[in-house]
PDB file of N, CA and C in Angstrom:
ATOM      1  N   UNK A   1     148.850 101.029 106.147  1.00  0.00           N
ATOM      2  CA  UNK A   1     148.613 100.108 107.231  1.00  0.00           C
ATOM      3  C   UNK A   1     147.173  99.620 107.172  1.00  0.00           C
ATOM      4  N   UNK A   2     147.287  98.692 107.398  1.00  0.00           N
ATOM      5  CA  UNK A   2     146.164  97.975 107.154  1.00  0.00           C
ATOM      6  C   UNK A   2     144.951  97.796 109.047  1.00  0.00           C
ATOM      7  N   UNK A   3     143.881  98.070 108.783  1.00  0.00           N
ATOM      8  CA  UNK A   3     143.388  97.976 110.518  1.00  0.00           C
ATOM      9  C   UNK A   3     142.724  96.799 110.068  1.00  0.00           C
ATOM     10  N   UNK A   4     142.315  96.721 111.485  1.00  0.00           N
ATOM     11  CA  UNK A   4     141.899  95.061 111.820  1.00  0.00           C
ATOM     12  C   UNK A   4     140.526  95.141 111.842  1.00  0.00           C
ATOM     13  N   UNK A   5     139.573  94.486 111.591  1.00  0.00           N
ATOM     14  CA  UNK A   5     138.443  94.098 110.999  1.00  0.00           C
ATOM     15  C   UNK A   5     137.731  94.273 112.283  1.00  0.00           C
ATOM     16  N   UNK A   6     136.773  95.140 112.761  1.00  0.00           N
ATOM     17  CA  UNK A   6     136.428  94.899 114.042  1.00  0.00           C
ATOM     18  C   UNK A   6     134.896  93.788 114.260  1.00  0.00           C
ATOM     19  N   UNK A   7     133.962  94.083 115.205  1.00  0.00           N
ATOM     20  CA  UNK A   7     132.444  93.266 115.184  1.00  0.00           C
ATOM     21  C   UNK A   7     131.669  93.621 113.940  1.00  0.00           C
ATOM     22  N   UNK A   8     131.377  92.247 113.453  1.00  0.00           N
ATOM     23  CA  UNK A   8     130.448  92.782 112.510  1.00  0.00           C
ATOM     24  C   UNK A   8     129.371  93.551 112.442  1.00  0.00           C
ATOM     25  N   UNK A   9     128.455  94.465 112.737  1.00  0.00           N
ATOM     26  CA  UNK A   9     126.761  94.384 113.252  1.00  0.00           C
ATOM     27  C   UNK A   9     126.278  94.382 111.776  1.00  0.00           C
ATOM     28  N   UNK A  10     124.703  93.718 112.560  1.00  0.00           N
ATOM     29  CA  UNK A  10     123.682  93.520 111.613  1.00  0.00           C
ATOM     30  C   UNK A  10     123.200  94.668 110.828  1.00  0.00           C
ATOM     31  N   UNK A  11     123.036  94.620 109.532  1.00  0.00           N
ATOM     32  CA  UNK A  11     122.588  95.986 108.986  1.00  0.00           C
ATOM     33  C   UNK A  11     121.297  96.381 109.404  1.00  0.00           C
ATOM     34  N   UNK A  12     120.977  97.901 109.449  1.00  0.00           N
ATOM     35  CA  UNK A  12     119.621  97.736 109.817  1.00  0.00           C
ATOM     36  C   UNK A  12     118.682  97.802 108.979  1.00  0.00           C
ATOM     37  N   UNK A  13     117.332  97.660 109.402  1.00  0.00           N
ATOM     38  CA  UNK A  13     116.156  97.749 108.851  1.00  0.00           C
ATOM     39  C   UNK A  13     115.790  98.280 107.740  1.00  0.00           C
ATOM     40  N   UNK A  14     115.035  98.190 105.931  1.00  0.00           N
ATOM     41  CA  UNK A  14     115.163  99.506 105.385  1.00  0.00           C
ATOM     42  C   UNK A  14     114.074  99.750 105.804  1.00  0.00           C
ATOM     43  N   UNK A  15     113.789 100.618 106.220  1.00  0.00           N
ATOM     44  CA  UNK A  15     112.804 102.038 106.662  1.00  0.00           C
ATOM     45  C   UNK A  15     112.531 103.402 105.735  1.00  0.00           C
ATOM     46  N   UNK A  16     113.222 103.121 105.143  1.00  0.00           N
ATOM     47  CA  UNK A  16     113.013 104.417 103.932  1.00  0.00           C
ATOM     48  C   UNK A  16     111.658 104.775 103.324  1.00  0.00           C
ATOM     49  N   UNK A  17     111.192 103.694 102.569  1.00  0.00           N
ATOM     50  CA  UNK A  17     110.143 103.678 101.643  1.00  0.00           C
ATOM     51  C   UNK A  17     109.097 102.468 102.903  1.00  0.00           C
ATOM     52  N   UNK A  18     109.431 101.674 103.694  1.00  0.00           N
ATOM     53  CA  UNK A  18     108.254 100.860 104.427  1.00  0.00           C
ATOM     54  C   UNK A  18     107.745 101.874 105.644  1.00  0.00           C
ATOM     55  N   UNK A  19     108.646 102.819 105.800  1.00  0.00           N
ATOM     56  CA  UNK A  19     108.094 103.864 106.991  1.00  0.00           C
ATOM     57  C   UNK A  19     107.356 104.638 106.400  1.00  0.00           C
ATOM     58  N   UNK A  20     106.959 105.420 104.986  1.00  0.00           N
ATOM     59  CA  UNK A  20     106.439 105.444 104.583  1.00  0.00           C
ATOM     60  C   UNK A  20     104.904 105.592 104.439  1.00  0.00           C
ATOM     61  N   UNK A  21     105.043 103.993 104.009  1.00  0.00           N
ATOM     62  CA  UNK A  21     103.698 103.706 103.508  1.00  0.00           C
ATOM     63  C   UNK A  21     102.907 103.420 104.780  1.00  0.00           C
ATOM     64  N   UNK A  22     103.808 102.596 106.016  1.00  0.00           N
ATOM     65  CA  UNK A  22     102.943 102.640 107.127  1.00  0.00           C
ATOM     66  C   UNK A  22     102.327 104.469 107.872  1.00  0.00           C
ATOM     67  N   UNK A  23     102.970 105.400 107.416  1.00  0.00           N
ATOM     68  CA  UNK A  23     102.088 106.277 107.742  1.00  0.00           C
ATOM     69  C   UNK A  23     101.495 106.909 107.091  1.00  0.00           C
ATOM     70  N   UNK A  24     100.906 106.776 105.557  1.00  0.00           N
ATOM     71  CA  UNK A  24     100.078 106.556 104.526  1.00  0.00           C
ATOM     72  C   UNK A  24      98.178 105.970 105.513  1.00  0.00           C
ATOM     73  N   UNK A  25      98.712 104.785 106.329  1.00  0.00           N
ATOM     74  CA  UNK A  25      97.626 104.455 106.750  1.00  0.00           C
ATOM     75  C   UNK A  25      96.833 105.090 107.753  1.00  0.00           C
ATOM     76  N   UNK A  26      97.746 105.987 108.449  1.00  0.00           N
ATOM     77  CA  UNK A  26      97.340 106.826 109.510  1.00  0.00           C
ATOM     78  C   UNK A  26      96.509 108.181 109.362  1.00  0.00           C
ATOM     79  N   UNK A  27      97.869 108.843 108.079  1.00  0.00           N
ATOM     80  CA  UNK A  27      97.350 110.146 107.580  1.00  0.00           C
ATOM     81  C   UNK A  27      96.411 110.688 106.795  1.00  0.00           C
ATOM     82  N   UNK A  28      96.433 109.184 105.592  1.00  0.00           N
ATOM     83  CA  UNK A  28      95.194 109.333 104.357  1.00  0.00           C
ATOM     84  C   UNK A  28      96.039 110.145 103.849  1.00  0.00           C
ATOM     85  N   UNK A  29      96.678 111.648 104.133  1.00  0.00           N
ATOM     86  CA  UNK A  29      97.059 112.867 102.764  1.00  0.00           C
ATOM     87  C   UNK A  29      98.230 111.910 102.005  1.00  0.00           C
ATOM     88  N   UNK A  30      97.895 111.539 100.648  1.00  0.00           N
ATOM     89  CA  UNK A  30      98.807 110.873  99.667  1.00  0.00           C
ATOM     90  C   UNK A  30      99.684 111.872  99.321  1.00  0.00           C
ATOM     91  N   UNK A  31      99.709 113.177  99.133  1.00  0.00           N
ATOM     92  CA  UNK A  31     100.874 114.382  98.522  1.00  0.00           C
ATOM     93  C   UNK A  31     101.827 114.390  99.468  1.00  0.00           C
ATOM     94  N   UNK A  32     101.167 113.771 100.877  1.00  0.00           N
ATOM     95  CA  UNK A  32     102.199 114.346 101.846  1.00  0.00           C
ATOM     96  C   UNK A  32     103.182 113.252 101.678  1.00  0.00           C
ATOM     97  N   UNK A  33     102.493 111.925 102.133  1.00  0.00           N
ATOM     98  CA  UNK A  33     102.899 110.453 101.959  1.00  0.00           C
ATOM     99  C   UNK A  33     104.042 110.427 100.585  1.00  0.00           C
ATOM    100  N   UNK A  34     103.734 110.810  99.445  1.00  0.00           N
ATOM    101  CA  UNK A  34     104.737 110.752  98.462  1.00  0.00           C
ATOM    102  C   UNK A  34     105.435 111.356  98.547  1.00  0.00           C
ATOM    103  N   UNK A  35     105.272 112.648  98.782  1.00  0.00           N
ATOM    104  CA  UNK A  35     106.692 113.592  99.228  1.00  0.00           C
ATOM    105  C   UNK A  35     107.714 113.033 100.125  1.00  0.00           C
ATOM    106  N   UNK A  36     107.532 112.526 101.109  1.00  0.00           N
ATOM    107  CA  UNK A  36     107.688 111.804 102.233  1.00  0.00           C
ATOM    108  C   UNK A  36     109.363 110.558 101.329  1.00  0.00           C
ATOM    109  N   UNK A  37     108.016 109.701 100.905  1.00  0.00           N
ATOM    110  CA  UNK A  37     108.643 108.520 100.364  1.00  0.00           C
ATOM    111  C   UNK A  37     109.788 109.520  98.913  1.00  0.00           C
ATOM    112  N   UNK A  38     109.456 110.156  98.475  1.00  0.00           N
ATOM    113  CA  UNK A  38     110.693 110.448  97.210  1.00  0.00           C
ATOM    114  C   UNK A  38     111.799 111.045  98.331  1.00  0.00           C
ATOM    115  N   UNK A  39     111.236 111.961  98.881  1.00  0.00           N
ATOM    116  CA  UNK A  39     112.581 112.503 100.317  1.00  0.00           C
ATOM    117  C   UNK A  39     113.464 111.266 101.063  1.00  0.00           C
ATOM    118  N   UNK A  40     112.666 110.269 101.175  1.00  0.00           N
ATOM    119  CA  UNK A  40     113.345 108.824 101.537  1.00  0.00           C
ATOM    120  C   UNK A  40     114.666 108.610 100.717  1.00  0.00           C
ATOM    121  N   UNK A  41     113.590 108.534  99.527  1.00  0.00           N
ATOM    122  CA  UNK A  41     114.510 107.789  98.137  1.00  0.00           C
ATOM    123  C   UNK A  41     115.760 108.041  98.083  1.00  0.00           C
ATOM    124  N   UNK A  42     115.673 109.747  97.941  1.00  0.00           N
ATOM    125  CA  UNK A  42     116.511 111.297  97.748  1.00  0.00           C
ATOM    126  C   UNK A  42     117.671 110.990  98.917  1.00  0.00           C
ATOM    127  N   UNK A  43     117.446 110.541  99.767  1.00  0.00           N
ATOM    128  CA  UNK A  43     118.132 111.055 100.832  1.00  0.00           C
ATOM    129  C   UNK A  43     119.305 109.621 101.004  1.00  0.00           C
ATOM    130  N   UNK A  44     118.534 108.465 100.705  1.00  0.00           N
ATOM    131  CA  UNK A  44     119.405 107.419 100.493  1.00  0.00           C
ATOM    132  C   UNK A  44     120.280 107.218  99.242  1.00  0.00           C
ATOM    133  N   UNK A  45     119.820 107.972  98.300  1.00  0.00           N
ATOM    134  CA  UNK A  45     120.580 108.399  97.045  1.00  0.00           C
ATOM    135  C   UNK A  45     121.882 109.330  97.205  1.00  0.00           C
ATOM    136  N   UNK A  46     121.824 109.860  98.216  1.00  0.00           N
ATOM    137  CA  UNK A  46     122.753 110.856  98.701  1.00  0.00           C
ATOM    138  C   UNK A  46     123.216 110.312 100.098  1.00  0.00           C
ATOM    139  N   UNK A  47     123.046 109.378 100.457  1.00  0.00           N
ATOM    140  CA  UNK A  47     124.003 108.904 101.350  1.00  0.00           C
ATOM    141  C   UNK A  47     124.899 108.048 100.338  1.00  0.00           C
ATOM    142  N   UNK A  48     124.560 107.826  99.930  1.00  0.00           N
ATOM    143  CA  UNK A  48     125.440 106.486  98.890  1.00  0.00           C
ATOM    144  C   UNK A  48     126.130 106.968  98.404  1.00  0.00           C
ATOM    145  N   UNK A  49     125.861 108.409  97.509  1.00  0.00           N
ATOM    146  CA  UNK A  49     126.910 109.189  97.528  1.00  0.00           C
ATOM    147  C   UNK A  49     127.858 109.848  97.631  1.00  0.00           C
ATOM    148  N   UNK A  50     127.576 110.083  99.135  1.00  0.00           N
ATOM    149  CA  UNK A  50     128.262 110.050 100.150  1.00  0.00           C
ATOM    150  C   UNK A  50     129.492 109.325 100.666  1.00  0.00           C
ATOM    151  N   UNK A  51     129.373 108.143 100.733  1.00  0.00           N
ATOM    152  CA  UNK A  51     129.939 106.752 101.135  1.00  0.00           C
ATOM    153  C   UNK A  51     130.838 106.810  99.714  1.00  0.00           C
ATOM    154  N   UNK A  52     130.365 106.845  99.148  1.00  0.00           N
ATOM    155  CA  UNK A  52     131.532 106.650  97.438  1.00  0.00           C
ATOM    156  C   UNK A  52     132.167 107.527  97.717  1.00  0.00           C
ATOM    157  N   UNK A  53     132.028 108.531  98.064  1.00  0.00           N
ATOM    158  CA  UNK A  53     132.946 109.520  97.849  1.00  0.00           C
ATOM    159  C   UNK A  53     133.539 109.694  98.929  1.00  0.00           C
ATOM    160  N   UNK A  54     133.260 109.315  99.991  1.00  0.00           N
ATOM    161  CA  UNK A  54     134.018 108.932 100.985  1.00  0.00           C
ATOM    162  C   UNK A  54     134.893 107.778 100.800  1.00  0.00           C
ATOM    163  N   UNK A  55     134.432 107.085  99.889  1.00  0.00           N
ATOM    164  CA  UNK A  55     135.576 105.455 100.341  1.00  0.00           C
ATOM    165  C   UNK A  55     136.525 106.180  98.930  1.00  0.00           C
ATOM    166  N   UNK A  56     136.070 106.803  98.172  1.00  0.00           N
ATOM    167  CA  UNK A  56     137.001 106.789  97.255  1.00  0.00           C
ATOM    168  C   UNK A  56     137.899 107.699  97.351  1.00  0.00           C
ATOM    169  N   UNK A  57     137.930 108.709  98.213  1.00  0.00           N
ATOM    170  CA  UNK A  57     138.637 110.348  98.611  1.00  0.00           C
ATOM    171  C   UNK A  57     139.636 109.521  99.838  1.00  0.00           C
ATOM    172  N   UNK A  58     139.679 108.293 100.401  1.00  0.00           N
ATOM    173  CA  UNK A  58     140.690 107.620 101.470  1.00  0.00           C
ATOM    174  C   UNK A  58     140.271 108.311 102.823  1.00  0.00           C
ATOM    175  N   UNK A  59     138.745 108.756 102.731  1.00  0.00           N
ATOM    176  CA  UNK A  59     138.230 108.840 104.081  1.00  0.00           C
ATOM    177  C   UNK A  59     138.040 107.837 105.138  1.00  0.00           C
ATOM    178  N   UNK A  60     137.787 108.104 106.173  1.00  0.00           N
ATOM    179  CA  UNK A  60     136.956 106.556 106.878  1.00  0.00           C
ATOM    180  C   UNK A  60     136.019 105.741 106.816  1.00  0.00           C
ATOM    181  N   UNK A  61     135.914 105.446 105.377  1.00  0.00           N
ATOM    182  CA  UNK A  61     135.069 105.087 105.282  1.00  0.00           C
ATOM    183  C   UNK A  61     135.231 103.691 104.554  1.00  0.00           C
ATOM    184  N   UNK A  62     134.525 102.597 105.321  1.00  0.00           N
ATOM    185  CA  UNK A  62     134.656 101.419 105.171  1.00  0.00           C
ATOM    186  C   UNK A  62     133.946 100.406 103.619  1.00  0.00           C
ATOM    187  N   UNK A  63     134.577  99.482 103.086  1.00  0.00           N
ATOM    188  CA  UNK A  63     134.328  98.756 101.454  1.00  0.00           C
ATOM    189  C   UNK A  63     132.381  98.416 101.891  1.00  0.00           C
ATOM    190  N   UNK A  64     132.633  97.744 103.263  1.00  0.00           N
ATOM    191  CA  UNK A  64     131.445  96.941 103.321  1.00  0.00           C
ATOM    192  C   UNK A  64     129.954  98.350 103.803  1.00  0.00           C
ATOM    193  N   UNK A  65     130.487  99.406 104.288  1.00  0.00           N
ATOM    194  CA  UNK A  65     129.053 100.492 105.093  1.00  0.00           C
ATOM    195  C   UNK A  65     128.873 101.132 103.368  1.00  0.00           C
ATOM    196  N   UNK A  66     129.590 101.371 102.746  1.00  0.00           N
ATOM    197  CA  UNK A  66     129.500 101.646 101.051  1.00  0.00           C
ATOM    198  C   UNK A  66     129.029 101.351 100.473  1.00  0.00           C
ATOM    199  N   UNK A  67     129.116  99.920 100.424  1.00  0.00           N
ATOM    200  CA  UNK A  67     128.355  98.925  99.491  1.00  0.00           C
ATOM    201  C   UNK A  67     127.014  98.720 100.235  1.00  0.00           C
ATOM    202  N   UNK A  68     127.318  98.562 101.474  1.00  0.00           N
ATOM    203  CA  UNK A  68     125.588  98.898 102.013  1.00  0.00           C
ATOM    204  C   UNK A  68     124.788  99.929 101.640  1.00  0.00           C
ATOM    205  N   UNK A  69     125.548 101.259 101.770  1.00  0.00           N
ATOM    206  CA  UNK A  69     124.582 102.157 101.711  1.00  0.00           C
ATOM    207  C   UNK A  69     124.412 102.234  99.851  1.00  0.00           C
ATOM    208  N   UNK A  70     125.072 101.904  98.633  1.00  0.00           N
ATOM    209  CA  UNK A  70     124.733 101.651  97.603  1.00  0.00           C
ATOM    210  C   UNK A  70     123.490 100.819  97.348  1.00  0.00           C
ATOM    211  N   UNK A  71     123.502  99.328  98.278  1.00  0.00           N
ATOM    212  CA  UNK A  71     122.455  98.658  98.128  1.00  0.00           C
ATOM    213  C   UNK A  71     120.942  98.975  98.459  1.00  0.00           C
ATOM    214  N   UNK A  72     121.263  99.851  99.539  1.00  0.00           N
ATOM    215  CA  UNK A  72     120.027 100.308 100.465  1.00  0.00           C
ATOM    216  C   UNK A  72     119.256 101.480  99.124  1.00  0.00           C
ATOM    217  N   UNK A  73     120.144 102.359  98.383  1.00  0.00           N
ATOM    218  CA  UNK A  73     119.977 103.588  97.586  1.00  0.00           C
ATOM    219  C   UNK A  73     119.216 102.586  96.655  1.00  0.00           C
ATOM    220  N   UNK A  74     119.741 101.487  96.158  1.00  0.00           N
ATOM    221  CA  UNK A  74     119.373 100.949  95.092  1.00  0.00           C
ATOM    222  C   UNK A  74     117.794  99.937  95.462  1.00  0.00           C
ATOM    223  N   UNK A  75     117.479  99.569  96.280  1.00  0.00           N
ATOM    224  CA  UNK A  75     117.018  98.707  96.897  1.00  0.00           C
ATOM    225  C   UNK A  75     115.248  99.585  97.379  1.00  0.00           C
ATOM    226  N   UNK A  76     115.423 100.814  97.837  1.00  0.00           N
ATOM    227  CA  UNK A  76     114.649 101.907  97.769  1.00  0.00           C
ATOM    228  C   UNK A  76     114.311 102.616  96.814  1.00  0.00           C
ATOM    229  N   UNK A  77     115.266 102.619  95.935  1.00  0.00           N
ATOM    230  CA  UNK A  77     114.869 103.249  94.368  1.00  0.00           C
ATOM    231  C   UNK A  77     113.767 102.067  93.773  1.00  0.00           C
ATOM    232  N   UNK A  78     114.293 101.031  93.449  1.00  0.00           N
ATOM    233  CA  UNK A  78     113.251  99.963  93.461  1.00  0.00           C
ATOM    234  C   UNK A  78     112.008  99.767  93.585  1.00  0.00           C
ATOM    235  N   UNK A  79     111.998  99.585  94.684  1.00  0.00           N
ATOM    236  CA  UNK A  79     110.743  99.881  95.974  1.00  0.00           C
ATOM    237  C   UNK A  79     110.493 100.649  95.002  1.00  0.00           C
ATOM    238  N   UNK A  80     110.214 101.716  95.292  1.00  0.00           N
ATOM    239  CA  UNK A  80     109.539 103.246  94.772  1.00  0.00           C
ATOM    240  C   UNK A  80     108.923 102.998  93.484  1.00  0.00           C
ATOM    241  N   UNK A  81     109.858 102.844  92.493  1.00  0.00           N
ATOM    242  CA  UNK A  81     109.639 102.978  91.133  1.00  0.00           C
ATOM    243  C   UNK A  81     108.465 101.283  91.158  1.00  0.00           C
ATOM    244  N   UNK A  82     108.208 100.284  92.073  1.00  0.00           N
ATOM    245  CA  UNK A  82     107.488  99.023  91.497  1.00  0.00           C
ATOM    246  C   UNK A  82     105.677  99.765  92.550  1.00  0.00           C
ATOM    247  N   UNK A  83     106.067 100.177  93.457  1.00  0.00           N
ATOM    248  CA  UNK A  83     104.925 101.425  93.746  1.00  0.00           C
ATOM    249  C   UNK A  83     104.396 102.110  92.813  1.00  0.00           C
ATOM    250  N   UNK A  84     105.427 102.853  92.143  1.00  0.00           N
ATOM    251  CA  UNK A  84     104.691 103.678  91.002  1.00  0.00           C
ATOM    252  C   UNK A  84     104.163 103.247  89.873  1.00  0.00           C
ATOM    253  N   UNK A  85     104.582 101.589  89.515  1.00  0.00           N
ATOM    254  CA  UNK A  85     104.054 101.121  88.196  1.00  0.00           C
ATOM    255  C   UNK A  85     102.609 100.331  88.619  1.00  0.00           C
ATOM    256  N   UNK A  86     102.507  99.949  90.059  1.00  0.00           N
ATOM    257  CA  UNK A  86     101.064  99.791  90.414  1.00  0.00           C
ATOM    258  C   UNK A  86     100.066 101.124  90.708  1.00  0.00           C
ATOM    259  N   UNK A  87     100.424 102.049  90.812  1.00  0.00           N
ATOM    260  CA  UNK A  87      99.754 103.073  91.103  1.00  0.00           C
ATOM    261  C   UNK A  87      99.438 103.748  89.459  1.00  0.00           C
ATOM    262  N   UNK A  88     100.403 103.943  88.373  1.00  0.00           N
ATOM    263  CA  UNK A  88     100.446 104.463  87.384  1.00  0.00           C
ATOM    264  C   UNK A  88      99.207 102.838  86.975  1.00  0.00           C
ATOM    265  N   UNK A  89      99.293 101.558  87.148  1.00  0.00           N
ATOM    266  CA  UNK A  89      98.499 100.530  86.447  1.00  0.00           C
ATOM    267  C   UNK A  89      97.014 100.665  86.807  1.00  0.00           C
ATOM    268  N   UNK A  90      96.985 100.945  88.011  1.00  0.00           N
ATOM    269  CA  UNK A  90      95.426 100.907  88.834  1.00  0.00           C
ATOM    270  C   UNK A  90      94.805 102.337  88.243  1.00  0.00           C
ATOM    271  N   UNK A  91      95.439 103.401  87.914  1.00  0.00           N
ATOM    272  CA  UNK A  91      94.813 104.696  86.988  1.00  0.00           C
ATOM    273  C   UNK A  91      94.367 104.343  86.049  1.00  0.00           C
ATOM    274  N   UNK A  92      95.702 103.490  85.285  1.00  0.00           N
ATOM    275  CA  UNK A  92      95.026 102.778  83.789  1.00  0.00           C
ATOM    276  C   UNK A  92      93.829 102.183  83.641  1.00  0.00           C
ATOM    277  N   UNK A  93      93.386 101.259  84.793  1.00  0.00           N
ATOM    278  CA  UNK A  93      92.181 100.649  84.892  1.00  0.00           C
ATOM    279  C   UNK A  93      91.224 101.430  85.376  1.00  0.00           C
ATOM    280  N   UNK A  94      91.916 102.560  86.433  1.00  0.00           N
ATOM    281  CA  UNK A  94      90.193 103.000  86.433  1.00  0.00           C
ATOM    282  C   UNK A  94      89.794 103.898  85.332  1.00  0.00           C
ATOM    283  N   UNK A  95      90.712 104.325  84.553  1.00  0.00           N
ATOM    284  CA  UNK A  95      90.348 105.419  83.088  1.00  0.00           C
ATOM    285  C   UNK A  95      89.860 104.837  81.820  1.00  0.00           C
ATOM    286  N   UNK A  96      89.872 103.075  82.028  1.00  0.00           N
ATOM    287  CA  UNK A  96      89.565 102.137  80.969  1.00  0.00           C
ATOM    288  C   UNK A  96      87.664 102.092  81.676  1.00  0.00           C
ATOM    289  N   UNK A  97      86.986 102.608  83.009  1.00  0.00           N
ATOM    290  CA  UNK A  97      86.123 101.889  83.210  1.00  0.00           C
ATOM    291  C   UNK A  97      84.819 102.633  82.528  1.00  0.00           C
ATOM    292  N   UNK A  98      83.979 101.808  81.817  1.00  0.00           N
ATOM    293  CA  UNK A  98      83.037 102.783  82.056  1.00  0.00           C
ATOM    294  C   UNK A  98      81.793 103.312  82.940  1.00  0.00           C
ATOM    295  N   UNK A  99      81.398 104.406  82.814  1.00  0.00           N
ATOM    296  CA  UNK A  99      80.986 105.286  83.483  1.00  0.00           C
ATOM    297  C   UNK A  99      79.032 105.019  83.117  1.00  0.00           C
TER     298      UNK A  99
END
């Protein structure tokens, strides 16, 4: 049986990796801040997982909150990893400077 399509709502916010960095500005501790942000990453990586294996086991779980939470996993992985190639680039330059 097929159910009926109910209200759409708006997806929300990603907050994963931008909640983050806004409290990066507060705290200054970067170990904490990165831990922080990979636990983000981690955790949206495993909701998505979640959701697959929910939509695919004939749980309640809906084509479109799936594919969201895939996009969001993917979308935060992203994020993260274009963080780390400016952070890994700005080392490069300061280890090129001389002294």
């Amino acid at each position: 049986m097929i159910n009926s399509i109910g209200a759409i709502q708006p997806p929300a916010p990603i907050e994963a990796v931008s909640g983050a960095s806004q409290a990066s500005s507060t705290s200054g501790d970067f170990r904490s801040v990165l831990a922080e942000t990979i636990g983000a990453v981690e955790s949206a990586s495993a909701n998505a997982n979640a959701a697959v294996h929910g939509f695919l086991t004939g749980q309640n779980q809906e084509l479109h909150s799936t594919v969201l939470a895939t996009q969001k996993a993917s979308l935060s992985f992203n994020m993260f990893m274009q963080a780390r190639n400016k952070v890994v680039s700005a080392y490069q330059e300061i280890m090129k400077m001389q002294v």
